[in-house]
C-alpha atoms as a PDB file:
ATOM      1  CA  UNK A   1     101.743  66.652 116.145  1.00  0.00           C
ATOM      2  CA  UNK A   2      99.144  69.068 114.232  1.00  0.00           C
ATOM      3  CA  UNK A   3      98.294  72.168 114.333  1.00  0.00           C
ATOM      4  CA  UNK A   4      95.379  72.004 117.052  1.00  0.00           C
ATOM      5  CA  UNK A   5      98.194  71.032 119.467  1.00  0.00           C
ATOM      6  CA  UNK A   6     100.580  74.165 118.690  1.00  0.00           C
ATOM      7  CA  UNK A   7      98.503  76.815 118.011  1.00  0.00           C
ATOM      8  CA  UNK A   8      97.588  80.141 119.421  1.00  0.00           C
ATOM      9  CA  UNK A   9      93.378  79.733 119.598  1.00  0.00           C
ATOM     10  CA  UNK A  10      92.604  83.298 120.723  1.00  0.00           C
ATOM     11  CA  UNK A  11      93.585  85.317 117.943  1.00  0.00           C
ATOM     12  CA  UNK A  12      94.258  88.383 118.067  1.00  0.00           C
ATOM     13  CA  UNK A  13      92.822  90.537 114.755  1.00  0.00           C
ATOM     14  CA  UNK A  14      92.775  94.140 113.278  1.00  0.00           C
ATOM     15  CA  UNK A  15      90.568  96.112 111.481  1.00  0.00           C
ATOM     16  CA  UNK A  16      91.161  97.378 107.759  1.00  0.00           C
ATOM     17  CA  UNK A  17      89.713 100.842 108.884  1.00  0.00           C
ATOM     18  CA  UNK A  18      92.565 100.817 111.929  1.00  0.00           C
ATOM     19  CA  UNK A  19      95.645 103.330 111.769  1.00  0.00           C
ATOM     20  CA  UNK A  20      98.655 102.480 111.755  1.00  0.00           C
ATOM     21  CA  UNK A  21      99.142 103.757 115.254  1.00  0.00           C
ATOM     22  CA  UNK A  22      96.259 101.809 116.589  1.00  0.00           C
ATOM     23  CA  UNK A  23      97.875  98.714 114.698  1.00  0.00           C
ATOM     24  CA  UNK A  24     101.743  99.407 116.088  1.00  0.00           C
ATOM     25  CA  UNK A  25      99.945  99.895 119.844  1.00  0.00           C
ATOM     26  CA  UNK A  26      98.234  96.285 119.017  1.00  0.00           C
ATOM     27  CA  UNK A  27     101.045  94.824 117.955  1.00  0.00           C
ATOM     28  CA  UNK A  28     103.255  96.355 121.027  1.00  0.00           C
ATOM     29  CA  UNK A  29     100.276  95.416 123.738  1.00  0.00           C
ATOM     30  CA  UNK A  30     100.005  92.242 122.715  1.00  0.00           C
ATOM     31  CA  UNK A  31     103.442  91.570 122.058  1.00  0.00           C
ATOM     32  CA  UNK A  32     103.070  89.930 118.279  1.00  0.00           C
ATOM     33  CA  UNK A  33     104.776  90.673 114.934  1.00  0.00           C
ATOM     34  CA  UNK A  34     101.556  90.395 112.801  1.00  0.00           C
ATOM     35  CA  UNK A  35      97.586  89.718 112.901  1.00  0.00           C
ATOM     36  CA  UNK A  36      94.931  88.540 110.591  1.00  0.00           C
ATOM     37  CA  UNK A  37      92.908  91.357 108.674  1.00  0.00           C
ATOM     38  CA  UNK A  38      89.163  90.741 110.088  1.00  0.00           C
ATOM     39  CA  UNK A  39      85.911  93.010 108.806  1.00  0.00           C
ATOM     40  CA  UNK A  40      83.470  93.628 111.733  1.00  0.00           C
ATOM     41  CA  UNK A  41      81.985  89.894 110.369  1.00  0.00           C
ATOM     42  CA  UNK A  42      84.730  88.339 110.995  1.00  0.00           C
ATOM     43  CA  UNK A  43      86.025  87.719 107.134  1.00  0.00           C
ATOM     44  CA  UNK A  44      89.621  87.421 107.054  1.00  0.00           C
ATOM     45  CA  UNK A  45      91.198  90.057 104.530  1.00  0.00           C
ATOM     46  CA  UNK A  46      94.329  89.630 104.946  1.00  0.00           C
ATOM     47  CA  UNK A  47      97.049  89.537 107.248  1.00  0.00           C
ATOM     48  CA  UNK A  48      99.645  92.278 108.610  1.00  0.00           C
ATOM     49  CA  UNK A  49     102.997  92.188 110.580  1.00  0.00           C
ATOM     50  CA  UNK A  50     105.858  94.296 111.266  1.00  0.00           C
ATOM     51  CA  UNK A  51     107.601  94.481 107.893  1.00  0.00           C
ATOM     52  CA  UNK A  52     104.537  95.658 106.349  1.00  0.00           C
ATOM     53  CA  UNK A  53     104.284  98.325 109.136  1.00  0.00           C
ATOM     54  CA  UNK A  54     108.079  99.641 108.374  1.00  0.00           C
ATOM     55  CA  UNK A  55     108.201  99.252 105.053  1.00  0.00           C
ATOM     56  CA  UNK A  56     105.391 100.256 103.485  1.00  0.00           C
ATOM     57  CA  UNK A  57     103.329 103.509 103.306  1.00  0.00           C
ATOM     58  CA  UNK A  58      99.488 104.366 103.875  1.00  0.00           C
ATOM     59  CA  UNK A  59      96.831 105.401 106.432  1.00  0.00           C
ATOM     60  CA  UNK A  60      95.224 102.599 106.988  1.00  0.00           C
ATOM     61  CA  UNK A  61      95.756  98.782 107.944  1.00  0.00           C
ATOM     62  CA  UNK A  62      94.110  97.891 104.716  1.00  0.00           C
ATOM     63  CA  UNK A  63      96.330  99.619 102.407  1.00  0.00           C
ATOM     64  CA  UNK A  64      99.368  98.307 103.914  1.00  0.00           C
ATOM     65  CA  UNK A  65      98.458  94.806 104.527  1.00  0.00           C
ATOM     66  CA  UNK A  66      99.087  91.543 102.450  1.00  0.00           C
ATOM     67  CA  UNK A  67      96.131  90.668 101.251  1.00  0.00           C
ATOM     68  CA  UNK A  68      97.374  86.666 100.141  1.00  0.00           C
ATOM     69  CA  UNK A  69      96.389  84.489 103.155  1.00  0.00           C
ATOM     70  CA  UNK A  70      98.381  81.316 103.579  1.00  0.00           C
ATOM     71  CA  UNK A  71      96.570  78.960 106.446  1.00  0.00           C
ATOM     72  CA  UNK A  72      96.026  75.357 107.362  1.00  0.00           C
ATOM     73  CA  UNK A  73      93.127  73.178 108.627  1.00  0.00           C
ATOM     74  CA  UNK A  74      93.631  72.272 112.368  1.00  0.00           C
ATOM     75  CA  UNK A  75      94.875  68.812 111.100  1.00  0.00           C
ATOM     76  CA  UNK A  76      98.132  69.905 109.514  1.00  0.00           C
ATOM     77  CA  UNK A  77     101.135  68.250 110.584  1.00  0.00           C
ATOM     78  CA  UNK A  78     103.677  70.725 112.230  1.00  0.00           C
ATOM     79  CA  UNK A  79     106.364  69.452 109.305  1.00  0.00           C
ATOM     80  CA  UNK A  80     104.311  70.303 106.574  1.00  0.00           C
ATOM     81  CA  UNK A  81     103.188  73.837 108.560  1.00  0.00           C
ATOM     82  CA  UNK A  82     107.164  74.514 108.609  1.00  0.00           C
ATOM     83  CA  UNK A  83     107.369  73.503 105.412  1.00  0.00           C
ATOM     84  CA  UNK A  84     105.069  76.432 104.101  1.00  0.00           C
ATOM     85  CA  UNK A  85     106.891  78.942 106.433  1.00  0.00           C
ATOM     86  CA  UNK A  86     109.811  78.094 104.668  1.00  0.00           C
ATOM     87  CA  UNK A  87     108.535  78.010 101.180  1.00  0.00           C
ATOM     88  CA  UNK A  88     106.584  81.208 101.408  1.00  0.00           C
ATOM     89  CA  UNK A  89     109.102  82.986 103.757  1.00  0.00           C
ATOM     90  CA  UNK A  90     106.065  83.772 106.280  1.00  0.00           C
ATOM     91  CA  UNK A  91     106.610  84.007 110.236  1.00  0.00           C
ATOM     92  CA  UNK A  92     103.042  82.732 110.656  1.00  0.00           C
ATOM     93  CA  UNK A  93      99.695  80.958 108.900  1.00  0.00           C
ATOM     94  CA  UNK A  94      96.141  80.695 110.134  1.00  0.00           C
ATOM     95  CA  UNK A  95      94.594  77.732 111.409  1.00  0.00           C
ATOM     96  CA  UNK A  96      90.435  77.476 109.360  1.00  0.00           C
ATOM     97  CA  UNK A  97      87.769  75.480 109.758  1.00  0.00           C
ATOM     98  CA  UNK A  98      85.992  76.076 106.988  1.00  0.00           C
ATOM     99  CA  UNK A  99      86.174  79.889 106.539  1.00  0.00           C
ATOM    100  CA  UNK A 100      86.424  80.550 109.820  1.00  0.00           C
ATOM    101  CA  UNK A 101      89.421  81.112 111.829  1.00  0.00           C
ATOM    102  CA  UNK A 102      90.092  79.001 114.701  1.00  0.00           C
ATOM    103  CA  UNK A 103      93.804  79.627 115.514  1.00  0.00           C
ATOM    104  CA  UNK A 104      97.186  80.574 114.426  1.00  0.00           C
ATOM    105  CA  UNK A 105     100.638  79.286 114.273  1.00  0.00           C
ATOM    106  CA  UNK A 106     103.714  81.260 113.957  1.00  0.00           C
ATOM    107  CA  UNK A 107     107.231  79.969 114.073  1.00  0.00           C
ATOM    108  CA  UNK A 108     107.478  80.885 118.248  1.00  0.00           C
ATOM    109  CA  UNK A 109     104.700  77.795 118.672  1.00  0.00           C
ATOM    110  CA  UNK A 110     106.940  75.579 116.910  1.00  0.00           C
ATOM    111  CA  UNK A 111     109.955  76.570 119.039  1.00  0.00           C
ATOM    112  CA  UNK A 112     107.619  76.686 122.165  1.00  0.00           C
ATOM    113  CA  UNK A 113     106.555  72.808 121.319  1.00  0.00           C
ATOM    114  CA  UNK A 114     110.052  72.059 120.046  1.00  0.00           C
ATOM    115  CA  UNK A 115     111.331  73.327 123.999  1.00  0.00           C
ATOM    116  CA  UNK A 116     108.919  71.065 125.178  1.00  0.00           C
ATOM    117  CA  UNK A 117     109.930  67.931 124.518  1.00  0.00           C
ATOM    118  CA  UNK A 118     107.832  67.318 121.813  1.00  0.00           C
ATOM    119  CA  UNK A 119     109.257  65.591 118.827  1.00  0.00           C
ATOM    120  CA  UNK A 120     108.679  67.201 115.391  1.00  0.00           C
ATOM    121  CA  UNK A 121     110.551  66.212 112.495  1.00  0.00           C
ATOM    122  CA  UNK A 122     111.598  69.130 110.643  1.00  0.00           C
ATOM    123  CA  UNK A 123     113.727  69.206 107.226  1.00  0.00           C
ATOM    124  CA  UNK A 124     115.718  71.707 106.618  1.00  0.00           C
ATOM    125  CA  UNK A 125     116.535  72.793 103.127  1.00  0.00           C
ATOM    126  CA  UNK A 126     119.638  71.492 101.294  1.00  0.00           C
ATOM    127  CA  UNK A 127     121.560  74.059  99.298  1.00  0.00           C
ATOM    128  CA  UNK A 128     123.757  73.770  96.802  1.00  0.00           C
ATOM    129  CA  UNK A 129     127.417  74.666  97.405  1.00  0.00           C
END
């Protein structure tokens, strides 16, 4: 299984020029924890979630958003998508072709394909004791 088969395709995407309130009624209507940062092209600048929105301070969505974005081509397995989750300690990373965003898969579409039946093989980390 790859991403292509999990993912969300119509993405949902904020402005840097939105408010915070605009973003917080986005996030609410829609009912997601984060979006990519999109200018009116398209570009991806970033992405935002929920944490940013509590925790950190500003006007705008581009002054609170995280401007490093972690994302996958379509063919990614779902183990090595986990994987990066994991690794990077991010609820979510967009699907590209190219430059231009095509999806996204948060950890909900791996529990959704999980419920499903579908068989992914994920690792989980071994700690030390």
């Amino acid at each position: 299984m790859v991403a292509k088969d999990i993912m969300t395709k119509k993405v949902i995407t904020i402005a840097p020029t939105a408010s915070l309130k605009e973003l917080a009624r986005t996030l609410t209507r829609n009912r997601i924890s984060g979006a990519p940062v999109a200018d009116k092209n398209g570009k991806i600048l970033g992405v935002v979630s929920e944490a940013d929105l509590v925790a950190k301070k500003g006007k705008q969505v581009k002054a609170i958003m995280s401007p490093t974005v972690l994302s996958v081509t379509e063919d990614a397995p779902v183990e090595k998508i986990a994987s990066l989750m994991i690794t990077h300690k991010v609820k979510r990373l967009l699907v590209l072709r190219g430059e231009k965003l095509v999806g996204i898969v948060s950890r909900s579409d791996i529990v959704r394909a999980i419920a499903m039946g579908q068989h992914i093989a994920l690792h989980t980390p071994v700690y030390d004791l």
